[in-house]
PDB file of N, CA and C in Angstrom:
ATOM      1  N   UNK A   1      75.900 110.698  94.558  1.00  0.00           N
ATOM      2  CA  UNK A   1      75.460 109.598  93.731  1.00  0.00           C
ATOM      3  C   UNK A   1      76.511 109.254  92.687  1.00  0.00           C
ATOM      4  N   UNK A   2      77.165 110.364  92.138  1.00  0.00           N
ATOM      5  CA  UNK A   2      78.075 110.068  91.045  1.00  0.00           C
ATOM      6  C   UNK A   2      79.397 109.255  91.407  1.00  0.00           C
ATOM      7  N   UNK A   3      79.418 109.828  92.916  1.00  0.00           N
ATOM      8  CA  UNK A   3      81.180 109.148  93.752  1.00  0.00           C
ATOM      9  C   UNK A   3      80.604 107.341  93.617  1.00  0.00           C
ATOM     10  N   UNK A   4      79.025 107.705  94.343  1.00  0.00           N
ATOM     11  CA  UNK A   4      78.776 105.822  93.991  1.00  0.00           C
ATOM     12  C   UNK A   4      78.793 105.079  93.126  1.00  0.00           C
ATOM     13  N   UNK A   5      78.493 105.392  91.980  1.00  0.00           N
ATOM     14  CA  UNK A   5      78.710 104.917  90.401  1.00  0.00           C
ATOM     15  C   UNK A   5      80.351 104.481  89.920  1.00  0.00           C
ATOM     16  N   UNK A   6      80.519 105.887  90.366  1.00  0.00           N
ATOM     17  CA  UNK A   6      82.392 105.794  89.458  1.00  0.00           C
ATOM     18  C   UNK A   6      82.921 105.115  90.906  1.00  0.00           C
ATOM     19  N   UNK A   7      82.549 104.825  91.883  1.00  0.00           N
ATOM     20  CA  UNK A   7      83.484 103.820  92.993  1.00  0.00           C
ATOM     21  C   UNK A   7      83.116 102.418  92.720  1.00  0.00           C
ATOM     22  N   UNK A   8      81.452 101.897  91.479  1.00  0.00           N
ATOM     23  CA  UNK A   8      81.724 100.827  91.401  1.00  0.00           C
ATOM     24  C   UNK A   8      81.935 100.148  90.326  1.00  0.00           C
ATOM     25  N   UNK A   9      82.910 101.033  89.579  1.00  0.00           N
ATOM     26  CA  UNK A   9      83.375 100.842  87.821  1.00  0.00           C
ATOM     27  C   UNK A   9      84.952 101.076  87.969  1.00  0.00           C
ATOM     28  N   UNK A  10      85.328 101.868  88.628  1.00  0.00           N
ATOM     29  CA  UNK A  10      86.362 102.092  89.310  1.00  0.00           C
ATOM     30  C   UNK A  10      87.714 102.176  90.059  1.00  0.00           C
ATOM     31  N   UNK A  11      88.270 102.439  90.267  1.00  0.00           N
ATOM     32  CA  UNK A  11      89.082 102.053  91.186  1.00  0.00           C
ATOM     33  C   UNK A  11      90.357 103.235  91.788  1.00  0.00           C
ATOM     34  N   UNK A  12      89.409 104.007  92.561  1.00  0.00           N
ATOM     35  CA  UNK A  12      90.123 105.241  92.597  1.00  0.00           C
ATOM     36  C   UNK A  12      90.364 105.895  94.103  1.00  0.00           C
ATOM     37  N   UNK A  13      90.084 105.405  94.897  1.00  0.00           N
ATOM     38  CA  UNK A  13      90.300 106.228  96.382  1.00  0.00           C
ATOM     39  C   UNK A  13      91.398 104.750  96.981  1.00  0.00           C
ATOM     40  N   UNK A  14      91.748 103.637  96.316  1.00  0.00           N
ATOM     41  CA  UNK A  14      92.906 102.881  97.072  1.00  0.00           C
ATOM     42  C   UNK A  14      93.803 103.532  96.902  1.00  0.00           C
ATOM     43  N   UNK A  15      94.672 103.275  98.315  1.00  0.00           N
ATOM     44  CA  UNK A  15      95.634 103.366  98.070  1.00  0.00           C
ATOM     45  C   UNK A  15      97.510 102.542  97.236  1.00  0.00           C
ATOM     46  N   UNK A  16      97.712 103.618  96.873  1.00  0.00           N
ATOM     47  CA  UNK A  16      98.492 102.991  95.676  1.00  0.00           C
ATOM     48  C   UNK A  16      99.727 103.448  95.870  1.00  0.00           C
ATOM     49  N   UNK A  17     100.720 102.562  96.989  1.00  0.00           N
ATOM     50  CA  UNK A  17     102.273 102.554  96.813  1.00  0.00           C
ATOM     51  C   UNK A  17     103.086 102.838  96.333  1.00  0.00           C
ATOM     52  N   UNK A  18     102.549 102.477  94.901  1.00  0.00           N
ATOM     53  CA  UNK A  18     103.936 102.156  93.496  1.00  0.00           C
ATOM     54  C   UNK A  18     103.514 103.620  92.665  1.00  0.00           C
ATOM     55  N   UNK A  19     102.878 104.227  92.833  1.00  0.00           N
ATOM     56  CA  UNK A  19     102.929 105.727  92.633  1.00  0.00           C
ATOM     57  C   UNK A  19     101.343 106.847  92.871  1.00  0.00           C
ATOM     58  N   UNK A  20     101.361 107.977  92.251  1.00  0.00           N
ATOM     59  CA  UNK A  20      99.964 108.875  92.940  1.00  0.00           C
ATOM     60  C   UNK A  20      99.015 108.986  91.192  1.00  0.00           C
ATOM     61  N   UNK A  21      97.744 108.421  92.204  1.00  0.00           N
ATOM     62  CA  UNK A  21      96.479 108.461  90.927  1.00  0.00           C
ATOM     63  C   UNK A  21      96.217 109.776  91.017  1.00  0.00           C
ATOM     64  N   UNK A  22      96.004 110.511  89.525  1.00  0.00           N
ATOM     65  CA  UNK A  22      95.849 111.653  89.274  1.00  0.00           C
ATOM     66  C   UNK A  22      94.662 112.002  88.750  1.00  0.00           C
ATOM     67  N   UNK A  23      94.161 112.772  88.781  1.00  0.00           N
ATOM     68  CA  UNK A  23      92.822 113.285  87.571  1.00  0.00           C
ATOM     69  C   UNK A  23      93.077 113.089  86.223  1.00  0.00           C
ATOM     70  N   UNK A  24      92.223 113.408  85.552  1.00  0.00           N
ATOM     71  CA  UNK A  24      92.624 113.624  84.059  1.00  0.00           C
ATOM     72  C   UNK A  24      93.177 115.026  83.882  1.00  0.00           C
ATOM     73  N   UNK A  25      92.671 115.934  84.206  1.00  0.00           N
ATOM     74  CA  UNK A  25      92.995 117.061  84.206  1.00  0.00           C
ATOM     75  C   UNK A  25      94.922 117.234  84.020  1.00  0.00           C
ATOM     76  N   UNK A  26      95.153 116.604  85.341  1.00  0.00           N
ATOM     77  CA  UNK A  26      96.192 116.135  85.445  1.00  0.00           C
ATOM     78  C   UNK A  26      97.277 115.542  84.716  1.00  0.00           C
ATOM     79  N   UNK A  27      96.771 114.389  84.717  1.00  0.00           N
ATOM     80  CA  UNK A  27      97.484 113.570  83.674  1.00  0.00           C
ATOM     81  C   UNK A  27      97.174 114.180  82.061  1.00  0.00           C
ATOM     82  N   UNK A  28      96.572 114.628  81.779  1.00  0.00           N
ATOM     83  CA  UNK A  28      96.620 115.943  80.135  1.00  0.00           C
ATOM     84  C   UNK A  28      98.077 116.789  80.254  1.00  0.00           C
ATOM     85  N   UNK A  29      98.029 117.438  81.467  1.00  0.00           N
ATOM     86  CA  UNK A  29      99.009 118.317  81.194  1.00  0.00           C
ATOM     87  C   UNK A  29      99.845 117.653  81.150  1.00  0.00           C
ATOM     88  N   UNK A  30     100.196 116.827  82.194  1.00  0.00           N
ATOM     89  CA  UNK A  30     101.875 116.146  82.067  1.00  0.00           C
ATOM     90  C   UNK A  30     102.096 115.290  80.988  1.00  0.00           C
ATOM     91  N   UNK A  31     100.961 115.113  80.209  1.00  0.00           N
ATOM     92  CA  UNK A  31     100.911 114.032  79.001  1.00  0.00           C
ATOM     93  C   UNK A  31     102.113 115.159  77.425  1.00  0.00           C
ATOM     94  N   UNK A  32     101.791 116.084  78.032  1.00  0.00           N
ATOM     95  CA  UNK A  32     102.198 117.086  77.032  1.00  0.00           C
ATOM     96  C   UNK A  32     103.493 117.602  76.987  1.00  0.00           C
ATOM     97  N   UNK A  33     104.377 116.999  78.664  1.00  0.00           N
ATOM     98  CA  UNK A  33     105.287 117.265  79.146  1.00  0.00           C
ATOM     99  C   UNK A  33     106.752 116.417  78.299  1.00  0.00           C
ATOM    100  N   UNK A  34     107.952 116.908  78.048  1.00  0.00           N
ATOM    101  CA  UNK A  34     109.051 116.357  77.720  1.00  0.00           C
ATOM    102  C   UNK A  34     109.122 114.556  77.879  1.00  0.00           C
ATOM    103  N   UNK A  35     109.748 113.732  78.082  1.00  0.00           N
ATOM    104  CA  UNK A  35     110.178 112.939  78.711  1.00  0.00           C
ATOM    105  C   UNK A  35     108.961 111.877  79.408  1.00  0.00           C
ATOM    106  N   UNK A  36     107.879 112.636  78.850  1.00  0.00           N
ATOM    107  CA  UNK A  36     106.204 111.553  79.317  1.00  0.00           C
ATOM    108  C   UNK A  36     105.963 110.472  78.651  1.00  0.00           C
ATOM    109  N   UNK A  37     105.898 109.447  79.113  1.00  0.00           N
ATOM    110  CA  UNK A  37     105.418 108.402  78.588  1.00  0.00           C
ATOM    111  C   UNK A  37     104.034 107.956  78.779  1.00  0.00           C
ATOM    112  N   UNK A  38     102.889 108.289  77.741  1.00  0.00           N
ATOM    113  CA  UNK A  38     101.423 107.678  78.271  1.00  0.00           C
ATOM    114  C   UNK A  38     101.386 106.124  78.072  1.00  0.00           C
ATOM    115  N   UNK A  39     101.088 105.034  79.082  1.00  0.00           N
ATOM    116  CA  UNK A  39     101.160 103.651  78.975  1.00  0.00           C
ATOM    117  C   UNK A  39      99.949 103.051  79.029  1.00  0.00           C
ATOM    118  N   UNK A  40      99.320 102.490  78.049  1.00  0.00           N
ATOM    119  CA  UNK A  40      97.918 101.497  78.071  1.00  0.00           C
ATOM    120  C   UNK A  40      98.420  99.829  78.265  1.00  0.00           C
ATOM    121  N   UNK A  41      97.345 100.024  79.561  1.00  0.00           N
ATOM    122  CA  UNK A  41      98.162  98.617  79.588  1.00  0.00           C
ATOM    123  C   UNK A  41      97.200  97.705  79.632  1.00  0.00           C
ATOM    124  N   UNK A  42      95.697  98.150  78.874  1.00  0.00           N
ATOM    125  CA  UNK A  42      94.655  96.717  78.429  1.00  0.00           C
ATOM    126  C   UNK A  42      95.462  96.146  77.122  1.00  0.00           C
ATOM    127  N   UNK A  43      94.661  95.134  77.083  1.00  0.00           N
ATOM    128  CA  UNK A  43      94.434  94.637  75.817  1.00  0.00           C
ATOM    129  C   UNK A  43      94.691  95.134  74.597  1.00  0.00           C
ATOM    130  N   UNK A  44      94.988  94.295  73.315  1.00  0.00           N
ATOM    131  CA  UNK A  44      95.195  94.708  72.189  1.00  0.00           C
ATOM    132  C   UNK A  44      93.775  95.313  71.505  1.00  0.00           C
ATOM    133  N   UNK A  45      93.214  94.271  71.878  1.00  0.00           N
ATOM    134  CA  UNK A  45      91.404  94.313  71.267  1.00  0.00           C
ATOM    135  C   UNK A  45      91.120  96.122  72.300  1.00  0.00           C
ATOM    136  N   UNK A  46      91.176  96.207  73.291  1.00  0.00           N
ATOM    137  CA  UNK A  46      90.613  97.240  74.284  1.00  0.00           C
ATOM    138  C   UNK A  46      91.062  98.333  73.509  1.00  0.00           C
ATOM    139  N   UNK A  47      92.465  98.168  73.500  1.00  0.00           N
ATOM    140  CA  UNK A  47      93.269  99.135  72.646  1.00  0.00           C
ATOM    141  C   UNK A  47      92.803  99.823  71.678  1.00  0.00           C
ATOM    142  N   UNK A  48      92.627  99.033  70.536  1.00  0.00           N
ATOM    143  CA  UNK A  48      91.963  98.886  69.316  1.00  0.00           C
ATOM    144  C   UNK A  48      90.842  99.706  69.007  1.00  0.00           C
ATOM    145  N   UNK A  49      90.048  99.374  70.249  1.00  0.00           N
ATOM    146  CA  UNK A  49      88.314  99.763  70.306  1.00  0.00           C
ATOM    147  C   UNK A  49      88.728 101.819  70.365  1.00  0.00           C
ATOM    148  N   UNK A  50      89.650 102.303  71.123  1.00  0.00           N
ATOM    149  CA  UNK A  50      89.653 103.172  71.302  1.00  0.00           C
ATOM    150  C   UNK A  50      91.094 103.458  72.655  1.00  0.00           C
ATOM    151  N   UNK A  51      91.767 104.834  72.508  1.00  0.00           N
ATOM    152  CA  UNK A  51      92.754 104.926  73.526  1.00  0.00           C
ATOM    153  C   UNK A  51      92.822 106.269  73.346  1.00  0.00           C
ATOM    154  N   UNK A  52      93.713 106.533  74.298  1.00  0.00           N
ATOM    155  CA  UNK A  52      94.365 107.704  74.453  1.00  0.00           C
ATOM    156  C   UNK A  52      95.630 107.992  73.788  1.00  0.00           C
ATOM    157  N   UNK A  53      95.324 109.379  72.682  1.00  0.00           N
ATOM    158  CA  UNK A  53      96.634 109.448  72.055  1.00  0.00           C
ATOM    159  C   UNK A  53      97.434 109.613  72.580  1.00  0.00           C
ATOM    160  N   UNK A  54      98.770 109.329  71.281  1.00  0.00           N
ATOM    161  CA  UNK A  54     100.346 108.801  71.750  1.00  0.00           C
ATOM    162  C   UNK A  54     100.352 107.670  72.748  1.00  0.00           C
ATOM    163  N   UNK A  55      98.845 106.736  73.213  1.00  0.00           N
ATOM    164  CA  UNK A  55      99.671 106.098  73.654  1.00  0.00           C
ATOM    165  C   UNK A  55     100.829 104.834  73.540  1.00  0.00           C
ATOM    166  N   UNK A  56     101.610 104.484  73.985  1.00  0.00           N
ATOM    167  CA  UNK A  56     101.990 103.231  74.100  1.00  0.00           C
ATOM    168  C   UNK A  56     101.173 102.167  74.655  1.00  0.00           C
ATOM    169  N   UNK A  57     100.801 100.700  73.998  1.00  0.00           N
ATOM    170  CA  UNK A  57     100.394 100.008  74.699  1.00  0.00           C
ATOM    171  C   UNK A  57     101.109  99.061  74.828  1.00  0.00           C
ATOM    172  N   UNK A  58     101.159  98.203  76.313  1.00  0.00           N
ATOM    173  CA  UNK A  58     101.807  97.064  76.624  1.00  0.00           C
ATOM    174  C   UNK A  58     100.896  96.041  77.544  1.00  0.00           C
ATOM    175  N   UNK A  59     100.313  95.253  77.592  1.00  0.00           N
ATOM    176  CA  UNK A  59      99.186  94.065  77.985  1.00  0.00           C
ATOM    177  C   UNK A  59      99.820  93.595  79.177  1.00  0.00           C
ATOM    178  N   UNK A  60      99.475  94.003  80.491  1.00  0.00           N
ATOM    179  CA  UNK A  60     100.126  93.613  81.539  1.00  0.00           C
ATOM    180  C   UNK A  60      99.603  92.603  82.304  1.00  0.00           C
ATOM    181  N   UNK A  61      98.349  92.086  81.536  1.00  0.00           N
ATOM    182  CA  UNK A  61      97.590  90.383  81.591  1.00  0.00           C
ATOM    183  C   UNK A  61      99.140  89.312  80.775  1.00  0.00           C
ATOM    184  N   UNK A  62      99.656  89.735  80.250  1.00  0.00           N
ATOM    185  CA  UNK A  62     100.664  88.888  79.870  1.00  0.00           C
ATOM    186  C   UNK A  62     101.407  89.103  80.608  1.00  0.00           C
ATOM    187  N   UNK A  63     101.696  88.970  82.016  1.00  0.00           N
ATOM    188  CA  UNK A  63     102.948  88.977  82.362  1.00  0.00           C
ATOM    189  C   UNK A  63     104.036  89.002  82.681  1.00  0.00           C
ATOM    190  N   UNK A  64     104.917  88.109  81.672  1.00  0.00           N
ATOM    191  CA  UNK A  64     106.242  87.561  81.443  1.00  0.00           C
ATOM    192  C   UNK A  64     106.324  88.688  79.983  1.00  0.00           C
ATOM    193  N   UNK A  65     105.621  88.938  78.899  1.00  0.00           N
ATOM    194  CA  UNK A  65     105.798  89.865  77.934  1.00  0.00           C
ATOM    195  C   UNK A  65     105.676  91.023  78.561  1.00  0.00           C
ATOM    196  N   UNK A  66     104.958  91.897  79.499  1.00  0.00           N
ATOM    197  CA  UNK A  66     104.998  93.001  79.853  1.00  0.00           C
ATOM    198  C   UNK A  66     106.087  92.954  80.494  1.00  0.00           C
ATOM    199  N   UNK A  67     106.813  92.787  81.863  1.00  0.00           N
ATOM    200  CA  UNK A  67     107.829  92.598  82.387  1.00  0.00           C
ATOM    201  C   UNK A  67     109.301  92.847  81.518  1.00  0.00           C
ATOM    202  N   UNK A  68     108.823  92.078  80.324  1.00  0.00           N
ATOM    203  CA  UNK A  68     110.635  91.839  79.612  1.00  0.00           C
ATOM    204  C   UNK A  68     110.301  93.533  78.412  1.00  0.00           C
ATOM    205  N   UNK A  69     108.953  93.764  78.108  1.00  0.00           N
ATOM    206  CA  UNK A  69     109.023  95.068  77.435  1.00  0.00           C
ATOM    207  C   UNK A  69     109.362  96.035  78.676  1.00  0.00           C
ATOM    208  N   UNK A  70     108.643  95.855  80.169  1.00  0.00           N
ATOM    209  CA  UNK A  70     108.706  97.163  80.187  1.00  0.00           C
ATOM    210  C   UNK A  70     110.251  97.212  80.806  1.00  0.00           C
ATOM    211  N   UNK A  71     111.205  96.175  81.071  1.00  0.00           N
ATOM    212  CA  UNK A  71     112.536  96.456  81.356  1.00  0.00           C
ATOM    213  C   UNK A  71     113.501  97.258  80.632  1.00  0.00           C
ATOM    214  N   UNK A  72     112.562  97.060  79.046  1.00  0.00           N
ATOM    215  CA  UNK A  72     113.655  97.606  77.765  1.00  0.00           C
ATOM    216  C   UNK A  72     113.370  99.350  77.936  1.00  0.00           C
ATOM    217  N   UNK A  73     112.481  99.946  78.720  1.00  0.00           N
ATOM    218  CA  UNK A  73     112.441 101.273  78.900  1.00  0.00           C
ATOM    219  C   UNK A  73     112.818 101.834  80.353  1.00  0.00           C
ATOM    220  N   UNK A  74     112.996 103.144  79.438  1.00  0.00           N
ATOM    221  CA  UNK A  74     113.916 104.353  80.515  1.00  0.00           C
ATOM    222  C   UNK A  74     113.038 104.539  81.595  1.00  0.00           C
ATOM    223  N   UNK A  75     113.810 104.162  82.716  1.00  0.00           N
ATOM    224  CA  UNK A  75     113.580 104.595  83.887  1.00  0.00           C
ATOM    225  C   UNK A  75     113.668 105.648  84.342  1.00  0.00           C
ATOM    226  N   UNK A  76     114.428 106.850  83.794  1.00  0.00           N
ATOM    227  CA  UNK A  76     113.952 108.089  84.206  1.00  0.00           C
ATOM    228  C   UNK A  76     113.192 109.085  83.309  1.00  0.00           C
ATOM    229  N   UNK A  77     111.859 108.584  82.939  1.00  0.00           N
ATOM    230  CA  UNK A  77     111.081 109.298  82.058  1.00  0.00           C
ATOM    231  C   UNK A  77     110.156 109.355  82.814  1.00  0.00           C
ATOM    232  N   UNK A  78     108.928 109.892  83.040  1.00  0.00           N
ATOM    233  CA  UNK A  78     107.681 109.603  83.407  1.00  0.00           C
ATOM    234  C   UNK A  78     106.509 108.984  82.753  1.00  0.00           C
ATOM    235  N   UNK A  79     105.806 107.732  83.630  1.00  0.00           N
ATOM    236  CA  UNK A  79     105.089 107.432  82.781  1.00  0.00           C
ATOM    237  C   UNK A  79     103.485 107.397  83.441  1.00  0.00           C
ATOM    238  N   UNK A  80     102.319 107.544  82.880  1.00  0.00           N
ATOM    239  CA  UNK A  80     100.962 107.766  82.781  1.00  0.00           C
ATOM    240  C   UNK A  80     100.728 106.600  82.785  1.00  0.00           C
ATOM    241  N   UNK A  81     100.229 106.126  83.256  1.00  0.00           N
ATOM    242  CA  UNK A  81      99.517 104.347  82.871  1.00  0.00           C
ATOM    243  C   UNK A  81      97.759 104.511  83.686  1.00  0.00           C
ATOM    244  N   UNK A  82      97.647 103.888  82.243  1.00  0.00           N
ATOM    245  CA  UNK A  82      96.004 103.777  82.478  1.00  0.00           C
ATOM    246  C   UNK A  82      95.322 102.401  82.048  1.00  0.00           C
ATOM    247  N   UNK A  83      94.422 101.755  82.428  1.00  0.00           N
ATOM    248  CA  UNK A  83      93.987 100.911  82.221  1.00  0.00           C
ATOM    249  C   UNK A  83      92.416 101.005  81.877  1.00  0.00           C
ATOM    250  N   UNK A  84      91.073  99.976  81.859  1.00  0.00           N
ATOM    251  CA  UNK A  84      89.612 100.497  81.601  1.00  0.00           C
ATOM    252  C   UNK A  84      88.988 100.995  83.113  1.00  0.00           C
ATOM    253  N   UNK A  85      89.864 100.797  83.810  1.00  0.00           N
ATOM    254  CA  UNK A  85      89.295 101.069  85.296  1.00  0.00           C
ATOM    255  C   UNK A  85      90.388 101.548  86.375  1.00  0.00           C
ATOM    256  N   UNK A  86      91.516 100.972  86.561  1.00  0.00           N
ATOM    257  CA  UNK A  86      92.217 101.355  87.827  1.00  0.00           C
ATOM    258  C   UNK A  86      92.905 100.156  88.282  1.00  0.00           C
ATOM    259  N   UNK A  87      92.383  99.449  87.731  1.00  0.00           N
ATOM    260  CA  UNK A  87      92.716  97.622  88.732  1.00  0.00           C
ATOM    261  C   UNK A  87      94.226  97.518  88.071  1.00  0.00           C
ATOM    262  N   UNK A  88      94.400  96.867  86.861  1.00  0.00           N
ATOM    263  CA  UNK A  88      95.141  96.759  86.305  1.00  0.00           C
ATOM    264  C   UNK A  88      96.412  97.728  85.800  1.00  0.00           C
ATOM    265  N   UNK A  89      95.726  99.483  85.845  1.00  0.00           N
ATOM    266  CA  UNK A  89      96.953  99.699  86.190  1.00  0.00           C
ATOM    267  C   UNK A  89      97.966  99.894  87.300  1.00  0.00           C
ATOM    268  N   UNK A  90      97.610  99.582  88.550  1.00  0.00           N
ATOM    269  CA  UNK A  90      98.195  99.879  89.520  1.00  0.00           C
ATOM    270  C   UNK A  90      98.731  98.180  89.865  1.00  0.00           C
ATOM    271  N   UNK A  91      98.583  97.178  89.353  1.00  0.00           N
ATOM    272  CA  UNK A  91      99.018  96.160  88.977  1.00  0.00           C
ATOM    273  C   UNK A  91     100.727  96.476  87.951  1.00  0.00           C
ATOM    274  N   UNK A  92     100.242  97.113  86.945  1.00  0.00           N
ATOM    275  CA  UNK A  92     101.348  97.365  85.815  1.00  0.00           C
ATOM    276  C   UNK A  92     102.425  98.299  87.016  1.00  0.00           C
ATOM    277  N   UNK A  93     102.246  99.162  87.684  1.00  0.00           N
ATOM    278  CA  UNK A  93     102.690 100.556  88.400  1.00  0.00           C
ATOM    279  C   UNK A  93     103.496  99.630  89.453  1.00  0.00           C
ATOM    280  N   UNK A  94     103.369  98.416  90.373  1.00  0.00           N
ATOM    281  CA  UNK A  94     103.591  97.509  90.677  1.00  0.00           C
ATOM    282  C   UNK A  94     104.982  97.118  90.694  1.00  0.00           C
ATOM    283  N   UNK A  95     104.715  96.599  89.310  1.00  0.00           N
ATOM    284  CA  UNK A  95     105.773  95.740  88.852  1.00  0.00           C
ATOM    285  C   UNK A  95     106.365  96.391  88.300  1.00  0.00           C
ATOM    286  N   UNK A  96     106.218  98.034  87.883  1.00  0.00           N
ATOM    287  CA  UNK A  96     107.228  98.772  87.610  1.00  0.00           C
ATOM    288  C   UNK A  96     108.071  99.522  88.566  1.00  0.00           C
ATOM    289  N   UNK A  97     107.724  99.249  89.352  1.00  0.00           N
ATOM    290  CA  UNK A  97     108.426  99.795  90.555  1.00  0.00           C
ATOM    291  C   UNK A  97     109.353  98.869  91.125  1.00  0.00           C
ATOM    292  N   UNK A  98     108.934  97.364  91.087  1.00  0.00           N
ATOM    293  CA  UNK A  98     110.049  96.383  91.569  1.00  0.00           C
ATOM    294  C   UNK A  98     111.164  96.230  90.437  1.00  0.00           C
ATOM    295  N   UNK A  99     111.016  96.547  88.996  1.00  0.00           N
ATOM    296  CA  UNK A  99     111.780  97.184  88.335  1.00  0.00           C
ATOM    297  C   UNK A  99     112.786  98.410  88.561  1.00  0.00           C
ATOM    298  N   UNK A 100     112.521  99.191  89.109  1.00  0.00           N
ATOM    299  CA  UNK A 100     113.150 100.558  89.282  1.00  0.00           C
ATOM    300  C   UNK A 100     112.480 101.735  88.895  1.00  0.00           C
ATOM    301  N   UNK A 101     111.080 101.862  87.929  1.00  0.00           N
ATOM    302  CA  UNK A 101     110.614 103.085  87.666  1.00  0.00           C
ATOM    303  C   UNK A 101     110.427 103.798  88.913  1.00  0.00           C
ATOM    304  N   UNK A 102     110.548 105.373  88.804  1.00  0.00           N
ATOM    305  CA  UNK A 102     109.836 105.626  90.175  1.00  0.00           C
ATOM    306  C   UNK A 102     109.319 107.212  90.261  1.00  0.00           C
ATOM    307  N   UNK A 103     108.996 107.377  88.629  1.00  0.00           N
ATOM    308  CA  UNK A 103     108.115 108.797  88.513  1.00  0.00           C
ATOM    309  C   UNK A 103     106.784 107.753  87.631  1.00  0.00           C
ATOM    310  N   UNK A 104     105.959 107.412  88.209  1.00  0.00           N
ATOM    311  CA  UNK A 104     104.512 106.762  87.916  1.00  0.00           C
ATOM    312  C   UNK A 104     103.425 106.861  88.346  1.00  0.00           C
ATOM    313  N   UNK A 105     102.448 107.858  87.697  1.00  0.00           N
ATOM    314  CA  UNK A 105     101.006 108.476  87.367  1.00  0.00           C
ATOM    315  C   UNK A 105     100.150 107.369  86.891  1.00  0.00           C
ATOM    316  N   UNK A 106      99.078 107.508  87.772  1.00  0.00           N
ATOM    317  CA  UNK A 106      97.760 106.429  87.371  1.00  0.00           C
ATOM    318  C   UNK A 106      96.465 107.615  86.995  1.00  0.00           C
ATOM    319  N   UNK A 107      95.724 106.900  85.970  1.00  0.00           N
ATOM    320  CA  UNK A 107      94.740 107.835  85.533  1.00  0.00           C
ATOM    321  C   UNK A 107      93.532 107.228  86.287  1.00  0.00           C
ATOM    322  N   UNK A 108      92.725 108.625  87.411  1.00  0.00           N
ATOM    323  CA  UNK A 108      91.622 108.040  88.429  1.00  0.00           C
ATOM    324  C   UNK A 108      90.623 107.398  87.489  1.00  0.00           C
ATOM    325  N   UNK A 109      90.244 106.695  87.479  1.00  0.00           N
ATOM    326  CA  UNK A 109      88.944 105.794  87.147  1.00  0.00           C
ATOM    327  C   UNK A 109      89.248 105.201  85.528  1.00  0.00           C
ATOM    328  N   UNK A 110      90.959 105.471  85.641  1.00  0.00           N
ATOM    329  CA  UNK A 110      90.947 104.890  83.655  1.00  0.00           C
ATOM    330  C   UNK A 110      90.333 105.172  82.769  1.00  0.00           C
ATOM    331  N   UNK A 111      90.537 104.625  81.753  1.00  0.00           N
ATOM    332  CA  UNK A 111      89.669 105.189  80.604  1.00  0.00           C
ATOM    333  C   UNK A 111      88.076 105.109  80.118  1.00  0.00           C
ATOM    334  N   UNK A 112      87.997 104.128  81.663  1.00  0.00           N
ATOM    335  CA  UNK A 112      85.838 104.101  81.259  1.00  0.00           C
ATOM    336  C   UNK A 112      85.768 105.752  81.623  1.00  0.00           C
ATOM    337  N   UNK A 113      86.485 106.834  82.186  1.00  0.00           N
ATOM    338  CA  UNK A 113      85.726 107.689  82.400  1.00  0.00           C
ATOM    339  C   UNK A 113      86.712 108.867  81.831  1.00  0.00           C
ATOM    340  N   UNK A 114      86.975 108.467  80.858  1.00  0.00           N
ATOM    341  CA  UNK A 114      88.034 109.482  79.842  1.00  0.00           C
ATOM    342  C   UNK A 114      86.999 110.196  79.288  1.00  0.00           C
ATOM    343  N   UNK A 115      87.156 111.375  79.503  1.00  0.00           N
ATOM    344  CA  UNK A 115      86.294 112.254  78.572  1.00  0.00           C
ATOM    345  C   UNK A 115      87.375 113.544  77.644  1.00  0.00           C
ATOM    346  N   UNK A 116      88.396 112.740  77.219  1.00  0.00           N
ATOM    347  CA  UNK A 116      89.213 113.339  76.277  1.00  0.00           C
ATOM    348  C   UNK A 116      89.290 113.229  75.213  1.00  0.00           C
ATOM    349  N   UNK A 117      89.928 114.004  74.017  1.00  0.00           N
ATOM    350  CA  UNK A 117      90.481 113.318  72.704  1.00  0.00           C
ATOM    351  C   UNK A 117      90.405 111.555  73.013  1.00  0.00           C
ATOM    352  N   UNK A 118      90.002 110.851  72.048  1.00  0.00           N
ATOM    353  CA  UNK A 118      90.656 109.488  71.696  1.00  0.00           C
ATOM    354  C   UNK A 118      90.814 108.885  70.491  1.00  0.00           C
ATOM    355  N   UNK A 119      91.413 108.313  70.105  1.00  0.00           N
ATOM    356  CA  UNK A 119      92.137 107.839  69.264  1.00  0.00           C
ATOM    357  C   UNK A 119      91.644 106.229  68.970  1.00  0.00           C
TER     358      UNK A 119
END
């Protein structure tokens, strides 16, 4: 019953090209790791309401502004990108890849189902 719920808030058993969706579990530890970059890529307002510390946010509904920020960063860092569900970040993961990133972690079901620290 629970796989049915979180599959329709969700967005977590597609498959995803532009890099591998992780647990939270997961994405915690490597969040803690050297060279990690955690990336929010809702909204300012979404942001606002609540996130995941350290993160960076960049609004990848804009864009032409996400695109030209996320060019200005290092491509060999790793980065976490999460969105309120899954949709959008594997959208951001995307277009970071036709960029050149190519160590990129998606958080399974985003932050509707963060049950971590937030900020």
């Amino acid at each position: 019953m629970l796989a049915g719920i979180c599959g329709s808030v969700c967005v977590q058993a597609q498959n995803n090209p532009a890099g591998k969706t992780i647990s939270q579990k997961k994405f915690e530890r490597l969040s803690k790791k050297k060279n990690t970059i955690v990336l929010d890529v809702r909204t300012t307002d979404e942001y606002k309401a609540g996130h995941i510390p350290n993160a960076t946010q960049i609004d990848v509904l804009k864009k032409e502004d996400f695109k030209a920020q996320i060019a200005g960063l290092d491509k060999n860092k790793t980065y976490l990108v999460y969105c309120r569900s899954g949709k959008r970040s594997k959208d951001a993961m995307s277009i970071m890849k036709e960029l050149g990133f190519t160590k990129l972690y998606d958080l399974v079901c985003g932050f509707t189902n963060w049950t971590g620290v937030k900020e």
